[in-house]
N, C-alpha and C. Protein backbone atom coordinates (compact mmCIF):
# COMPACT_ATOMS: atom_id res chain seq x y z
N UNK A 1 0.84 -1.20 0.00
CA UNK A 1 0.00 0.00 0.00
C UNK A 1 0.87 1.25 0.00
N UNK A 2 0.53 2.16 -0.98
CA UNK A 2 0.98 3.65 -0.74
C UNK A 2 1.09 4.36 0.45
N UNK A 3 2.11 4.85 0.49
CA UNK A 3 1.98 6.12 1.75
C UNK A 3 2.04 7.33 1.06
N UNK A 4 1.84 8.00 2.29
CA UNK A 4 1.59 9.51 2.03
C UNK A 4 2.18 10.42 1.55
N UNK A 5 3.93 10.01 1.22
CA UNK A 5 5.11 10.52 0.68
C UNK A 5 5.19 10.37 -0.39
N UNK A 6 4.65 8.38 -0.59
CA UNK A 6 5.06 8.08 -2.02
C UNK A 6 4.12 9.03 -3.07
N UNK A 7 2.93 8.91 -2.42
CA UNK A 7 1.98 9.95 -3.03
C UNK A 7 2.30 11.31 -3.90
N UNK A 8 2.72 11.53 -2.44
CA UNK A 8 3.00 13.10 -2.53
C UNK A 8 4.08 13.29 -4.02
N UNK A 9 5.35 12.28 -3.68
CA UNK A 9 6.34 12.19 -4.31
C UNK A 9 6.08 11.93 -6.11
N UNK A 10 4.80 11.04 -5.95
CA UNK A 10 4.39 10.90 -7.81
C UNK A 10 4.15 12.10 -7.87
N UNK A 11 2.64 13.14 -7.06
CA UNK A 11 2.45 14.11 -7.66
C UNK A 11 3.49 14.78 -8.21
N UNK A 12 4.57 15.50 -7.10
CA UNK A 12 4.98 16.37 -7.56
C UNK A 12 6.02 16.11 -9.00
N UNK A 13 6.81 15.09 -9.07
CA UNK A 13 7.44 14.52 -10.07
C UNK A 13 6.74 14.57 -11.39
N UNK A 14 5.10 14.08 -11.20
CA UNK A 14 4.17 14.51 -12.23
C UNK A 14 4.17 15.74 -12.49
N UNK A 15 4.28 16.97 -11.60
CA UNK A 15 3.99 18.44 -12.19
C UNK A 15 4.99 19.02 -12.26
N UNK A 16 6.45 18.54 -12.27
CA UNK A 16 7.75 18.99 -12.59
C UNK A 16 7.66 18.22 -13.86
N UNK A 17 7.42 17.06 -14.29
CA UNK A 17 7.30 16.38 -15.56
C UNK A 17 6.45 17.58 -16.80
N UNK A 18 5.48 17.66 -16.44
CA UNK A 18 4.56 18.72 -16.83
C UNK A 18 4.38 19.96 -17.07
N UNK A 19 5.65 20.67 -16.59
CA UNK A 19 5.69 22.64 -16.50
C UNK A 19 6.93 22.61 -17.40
N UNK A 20 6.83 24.04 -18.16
CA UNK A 20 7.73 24.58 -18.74
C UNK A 20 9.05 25.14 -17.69
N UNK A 21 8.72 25.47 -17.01
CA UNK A 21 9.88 26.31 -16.30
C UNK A 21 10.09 25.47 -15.53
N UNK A 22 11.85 24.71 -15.58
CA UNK A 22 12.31 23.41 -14.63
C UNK A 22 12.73 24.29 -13.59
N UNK A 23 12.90 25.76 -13.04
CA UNK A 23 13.35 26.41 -11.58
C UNK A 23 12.36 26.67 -10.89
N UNK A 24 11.15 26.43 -11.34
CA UNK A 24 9.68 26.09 -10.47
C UNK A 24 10.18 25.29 -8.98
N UNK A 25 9.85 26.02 -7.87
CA UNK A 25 9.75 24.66 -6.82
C UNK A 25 8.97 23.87 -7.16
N UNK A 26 8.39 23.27 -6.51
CA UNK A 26 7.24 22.09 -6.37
C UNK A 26 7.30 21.32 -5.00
N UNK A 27 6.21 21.84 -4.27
CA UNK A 27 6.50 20.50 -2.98
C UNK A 27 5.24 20.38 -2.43
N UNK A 28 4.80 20.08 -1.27
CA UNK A 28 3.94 19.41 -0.80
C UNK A 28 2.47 19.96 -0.41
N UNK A 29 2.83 21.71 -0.64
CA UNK A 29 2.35 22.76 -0.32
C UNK A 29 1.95 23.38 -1.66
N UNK A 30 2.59 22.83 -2.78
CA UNK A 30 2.19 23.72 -3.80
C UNK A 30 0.73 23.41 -4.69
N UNK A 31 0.37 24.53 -4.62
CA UNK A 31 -1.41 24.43 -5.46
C UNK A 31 -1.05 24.50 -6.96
N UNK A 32 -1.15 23.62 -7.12
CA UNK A 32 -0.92 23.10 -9.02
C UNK A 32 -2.09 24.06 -9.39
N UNK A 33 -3.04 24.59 -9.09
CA UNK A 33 -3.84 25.45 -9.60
C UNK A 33 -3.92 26.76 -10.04
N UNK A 34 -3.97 27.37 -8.73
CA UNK A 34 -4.22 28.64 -8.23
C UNK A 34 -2.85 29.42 -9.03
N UNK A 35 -0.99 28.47 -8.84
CA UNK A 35 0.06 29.00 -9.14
C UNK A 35 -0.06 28.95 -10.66
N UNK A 36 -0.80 28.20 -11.65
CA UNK A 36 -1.00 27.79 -13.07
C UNK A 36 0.10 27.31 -13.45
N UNK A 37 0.43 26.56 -12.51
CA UNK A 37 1.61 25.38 -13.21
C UNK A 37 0.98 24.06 -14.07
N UNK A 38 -0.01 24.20 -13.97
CA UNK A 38 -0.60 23.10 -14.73
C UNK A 38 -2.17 23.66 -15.55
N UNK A 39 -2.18 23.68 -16.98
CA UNK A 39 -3.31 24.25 -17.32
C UNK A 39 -4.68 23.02 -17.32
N UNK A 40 -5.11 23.25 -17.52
CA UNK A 40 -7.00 22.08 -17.41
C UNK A 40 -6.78 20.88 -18.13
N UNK A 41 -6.21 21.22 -19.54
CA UNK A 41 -6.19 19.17 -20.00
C UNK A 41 -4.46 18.86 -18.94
N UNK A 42 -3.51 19.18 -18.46
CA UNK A 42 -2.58 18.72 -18.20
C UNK A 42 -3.07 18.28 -16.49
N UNK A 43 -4.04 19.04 -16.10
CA UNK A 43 -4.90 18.35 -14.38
C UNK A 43 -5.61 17.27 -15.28
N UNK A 44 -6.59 17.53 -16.00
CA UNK A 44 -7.48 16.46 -16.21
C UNK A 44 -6.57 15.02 -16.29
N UNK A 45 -5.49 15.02 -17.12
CA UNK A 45 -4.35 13.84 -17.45
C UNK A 45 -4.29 13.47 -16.16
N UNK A 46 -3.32 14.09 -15.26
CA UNK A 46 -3.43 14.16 -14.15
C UNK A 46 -4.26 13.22 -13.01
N UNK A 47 -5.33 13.74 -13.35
CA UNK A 47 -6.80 13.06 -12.35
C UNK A 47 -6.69 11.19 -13.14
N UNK A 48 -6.34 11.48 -14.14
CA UNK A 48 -6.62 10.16 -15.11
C UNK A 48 -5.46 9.20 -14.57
N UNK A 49 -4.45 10.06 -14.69
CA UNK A 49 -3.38 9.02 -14.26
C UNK A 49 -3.14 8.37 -12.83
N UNK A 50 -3.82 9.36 -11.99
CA UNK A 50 -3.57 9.13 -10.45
C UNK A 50 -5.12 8.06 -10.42
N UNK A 51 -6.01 7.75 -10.68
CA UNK A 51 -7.21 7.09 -10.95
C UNK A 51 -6.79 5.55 -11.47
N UNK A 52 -5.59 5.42 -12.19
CA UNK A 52 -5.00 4.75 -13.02
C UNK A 52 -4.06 4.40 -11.96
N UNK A 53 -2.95 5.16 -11.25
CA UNK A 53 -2.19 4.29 -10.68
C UNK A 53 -2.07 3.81 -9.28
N UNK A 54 -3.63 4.72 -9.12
CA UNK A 54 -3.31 4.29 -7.19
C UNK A 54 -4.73 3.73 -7.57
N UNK A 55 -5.75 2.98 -8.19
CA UNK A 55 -7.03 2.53 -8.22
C UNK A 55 -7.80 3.53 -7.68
N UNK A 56 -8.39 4.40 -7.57
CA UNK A 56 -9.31 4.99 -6.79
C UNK A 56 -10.16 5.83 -8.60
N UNK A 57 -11.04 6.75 -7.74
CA UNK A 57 -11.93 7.82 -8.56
C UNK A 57 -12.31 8.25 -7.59
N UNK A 58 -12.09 9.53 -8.59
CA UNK A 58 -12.68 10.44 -8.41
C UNK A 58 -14.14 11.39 -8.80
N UNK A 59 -15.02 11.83 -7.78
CA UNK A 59 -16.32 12.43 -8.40
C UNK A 59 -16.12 13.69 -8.91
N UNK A 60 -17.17 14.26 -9.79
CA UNK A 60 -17.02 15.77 -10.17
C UNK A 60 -17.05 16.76 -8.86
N UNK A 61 -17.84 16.13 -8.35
CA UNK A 61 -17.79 17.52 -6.68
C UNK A 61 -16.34 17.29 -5.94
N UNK A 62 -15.89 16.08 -5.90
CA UNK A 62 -14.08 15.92 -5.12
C UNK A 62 -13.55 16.61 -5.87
N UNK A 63 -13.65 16.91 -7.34
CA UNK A 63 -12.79 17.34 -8.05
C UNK A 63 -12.92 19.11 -8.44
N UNK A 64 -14.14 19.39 -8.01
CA UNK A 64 -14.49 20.82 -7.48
C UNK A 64 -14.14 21.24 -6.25
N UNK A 65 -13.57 20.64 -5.48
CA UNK A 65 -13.20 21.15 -4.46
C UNK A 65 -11.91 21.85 -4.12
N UNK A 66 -11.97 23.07 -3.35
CA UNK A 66 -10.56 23.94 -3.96
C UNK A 66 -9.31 23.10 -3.22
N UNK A 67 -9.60 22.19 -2.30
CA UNK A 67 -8.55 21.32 -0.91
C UNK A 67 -8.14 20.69 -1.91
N UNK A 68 -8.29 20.25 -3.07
CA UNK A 68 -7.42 18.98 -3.63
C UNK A 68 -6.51 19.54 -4.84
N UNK A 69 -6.82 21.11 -4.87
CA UNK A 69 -5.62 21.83 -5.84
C UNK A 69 -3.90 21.55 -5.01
N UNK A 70 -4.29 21.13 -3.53
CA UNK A 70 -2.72 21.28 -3.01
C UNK A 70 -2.33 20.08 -2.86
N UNK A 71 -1.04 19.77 -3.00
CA UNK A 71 -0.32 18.20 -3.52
C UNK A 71 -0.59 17.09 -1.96
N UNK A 72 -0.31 18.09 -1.13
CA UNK A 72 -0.63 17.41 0.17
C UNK A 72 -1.82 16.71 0.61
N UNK A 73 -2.69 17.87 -0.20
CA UNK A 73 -4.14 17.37 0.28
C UNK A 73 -4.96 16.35 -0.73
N UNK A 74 -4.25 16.49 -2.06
CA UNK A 74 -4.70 15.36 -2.88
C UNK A 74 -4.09 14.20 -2.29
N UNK A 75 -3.05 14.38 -1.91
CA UNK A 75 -2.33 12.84 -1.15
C UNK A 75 -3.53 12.57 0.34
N UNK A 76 -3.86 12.79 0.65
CA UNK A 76 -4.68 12.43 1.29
C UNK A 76 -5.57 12.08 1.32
N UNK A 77 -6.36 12.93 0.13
CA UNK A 77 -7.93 12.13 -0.27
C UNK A 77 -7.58 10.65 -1.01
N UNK A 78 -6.60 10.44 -1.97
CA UNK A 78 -5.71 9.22 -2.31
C UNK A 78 -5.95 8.21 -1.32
N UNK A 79 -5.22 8.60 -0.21
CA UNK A 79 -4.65 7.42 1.04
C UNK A 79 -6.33 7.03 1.71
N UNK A 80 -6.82 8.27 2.06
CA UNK A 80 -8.49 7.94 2.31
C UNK A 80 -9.46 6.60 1.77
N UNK A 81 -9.29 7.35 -0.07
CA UNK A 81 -9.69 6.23 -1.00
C UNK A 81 -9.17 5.20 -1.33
N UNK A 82 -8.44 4.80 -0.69
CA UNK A 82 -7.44 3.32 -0.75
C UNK A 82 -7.78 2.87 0.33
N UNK A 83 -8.32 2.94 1.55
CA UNK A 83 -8.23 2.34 2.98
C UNK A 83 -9.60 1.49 2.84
């Protein structure tokens, strides 16, 4: 089973994979949203791939919610939906 690091650790690797500018931080705190490091089809991929590699889904209202723009807090709803 995943932990909360490994989690964390795909996201962010995913949104350093994903941005033009490689002197971007990225960590556990960062809102892939709000900062527009990631535009709408590169989240949607995103949602697809994490659905894909940790088994879970996601609903349209989880995915409206502003708590899961931050890497931390998507790692959590993750670890939630796996238990």
């Amino acid at each position: 089973m995943s932990d909360k690091k490994e989690i964390q650790d795909f996201l962010i690797t995913y949104i350093k994979d994903h941005i033009a500018d490689e002197t971007v931080s990225v960590d556990e705190n960062t809102n892939f949203v709000t900062t527009r490091l990631l535009d709408s089809f590169s989240i949607l991929s995103m949602i697809m791939t994490l659905e894909s590699e940790f088994a879970v889904k996601f609903t349209p209202q989880e995915l409206s919610n502003a708590d899961l723009q931050v890497v931390a807090n998507m790692a959590d709803t993750i670890l939630e939906k796996k238990a």
